[in-house]
C-alpha atoms as a PDB file:
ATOM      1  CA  UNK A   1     159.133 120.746  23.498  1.00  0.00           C
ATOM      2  CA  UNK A   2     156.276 123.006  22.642  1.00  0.00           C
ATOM      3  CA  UNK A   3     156.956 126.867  22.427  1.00  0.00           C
ATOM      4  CA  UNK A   4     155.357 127.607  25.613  1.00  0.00           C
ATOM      5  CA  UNK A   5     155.418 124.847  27.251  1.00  0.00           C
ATOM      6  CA  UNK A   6     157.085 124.268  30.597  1.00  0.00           C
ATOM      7  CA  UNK A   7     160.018 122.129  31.344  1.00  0.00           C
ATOM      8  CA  UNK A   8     158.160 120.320  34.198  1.00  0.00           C
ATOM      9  CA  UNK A   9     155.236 119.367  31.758  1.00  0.00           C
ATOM     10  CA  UNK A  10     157.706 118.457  28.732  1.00  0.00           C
ATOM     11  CA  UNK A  11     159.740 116.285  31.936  1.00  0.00           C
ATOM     12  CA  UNK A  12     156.621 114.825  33.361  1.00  0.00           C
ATOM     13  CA  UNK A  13     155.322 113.583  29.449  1.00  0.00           C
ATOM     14  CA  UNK A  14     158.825 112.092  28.901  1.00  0.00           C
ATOM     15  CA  UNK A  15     158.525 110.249  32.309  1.00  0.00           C
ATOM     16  CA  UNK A  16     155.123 109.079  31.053  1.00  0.00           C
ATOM     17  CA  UNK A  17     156.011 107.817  28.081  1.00  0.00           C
ATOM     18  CA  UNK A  18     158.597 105.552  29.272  1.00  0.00           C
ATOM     19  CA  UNK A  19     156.979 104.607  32.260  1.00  0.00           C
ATOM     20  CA  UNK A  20     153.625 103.357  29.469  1.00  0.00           C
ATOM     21  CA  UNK A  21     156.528 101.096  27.592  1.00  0.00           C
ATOM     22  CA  UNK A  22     158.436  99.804  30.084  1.00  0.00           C
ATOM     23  CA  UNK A  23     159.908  96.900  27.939  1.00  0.00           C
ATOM     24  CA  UNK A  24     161.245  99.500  25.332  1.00  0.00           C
ATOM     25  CA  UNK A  25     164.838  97.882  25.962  1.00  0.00           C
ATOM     26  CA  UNK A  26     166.681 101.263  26.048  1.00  0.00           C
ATOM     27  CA  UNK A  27     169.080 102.030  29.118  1.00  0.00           C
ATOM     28  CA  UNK A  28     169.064 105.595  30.665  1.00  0.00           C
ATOM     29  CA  UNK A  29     172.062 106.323  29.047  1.00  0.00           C
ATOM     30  CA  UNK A  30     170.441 106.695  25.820  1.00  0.00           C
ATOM     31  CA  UNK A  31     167.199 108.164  26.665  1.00  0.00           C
ATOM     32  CA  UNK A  32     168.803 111.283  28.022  1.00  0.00           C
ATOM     33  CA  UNK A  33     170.097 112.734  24.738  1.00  0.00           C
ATOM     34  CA  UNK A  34     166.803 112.087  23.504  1.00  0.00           C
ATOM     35  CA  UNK A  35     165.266 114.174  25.829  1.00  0.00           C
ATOM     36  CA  UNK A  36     167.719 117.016  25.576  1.00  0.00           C
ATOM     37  CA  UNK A  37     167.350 117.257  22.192  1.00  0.00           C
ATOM     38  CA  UNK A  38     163.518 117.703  22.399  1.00  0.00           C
ATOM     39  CA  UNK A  39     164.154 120.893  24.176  1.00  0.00           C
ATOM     40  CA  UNK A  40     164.245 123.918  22.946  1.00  0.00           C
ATOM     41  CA  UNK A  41     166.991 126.689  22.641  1.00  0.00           C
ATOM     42  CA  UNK A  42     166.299 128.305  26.007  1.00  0.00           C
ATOM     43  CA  UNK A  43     165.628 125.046  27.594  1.00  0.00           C
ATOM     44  CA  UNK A  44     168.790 123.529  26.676  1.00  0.00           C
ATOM     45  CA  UNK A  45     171.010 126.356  27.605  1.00  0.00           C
ATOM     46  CA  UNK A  46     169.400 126.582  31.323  1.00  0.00           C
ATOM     47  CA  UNK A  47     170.249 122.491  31.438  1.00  0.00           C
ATOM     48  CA  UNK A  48     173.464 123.666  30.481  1.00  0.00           C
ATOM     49  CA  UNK A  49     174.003 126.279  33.103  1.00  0.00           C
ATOM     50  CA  UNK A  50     172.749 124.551  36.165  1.00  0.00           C
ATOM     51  CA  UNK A  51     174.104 121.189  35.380  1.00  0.00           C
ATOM     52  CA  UNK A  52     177.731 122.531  33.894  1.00  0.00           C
ATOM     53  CA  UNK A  53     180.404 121.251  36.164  1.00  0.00           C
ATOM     54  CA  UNK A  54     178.330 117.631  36.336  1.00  0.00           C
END
């Protein structure tokens, strides 16, 4: 994730890009942490907060 921009765009790319290889053979499972850990600080911690209890 790029400093400034938002988490809908940075969402929307990742969506993109799987959506362009849709043979890539991974399962959601893994794709998730891949996407968390493209986010930044601020990012991560408001995952964190709205998500905690999930």
């Amino acid at each position: 994730m790029e400093i400034g921009e938002a988490f809908d765009e940075f969402w929307d790319m990742y969506l993109r890009l799987i959506l362009l290889c849709p043979m890539h053979g991974f399962i959601e499972k893994t794709l998730m942490p891949y996407f968390y850990e493209g986010l930044n600080h601020l990012e991560r911690r408001f995952l964190d907060t709205i998500c905690e209890g999930s």
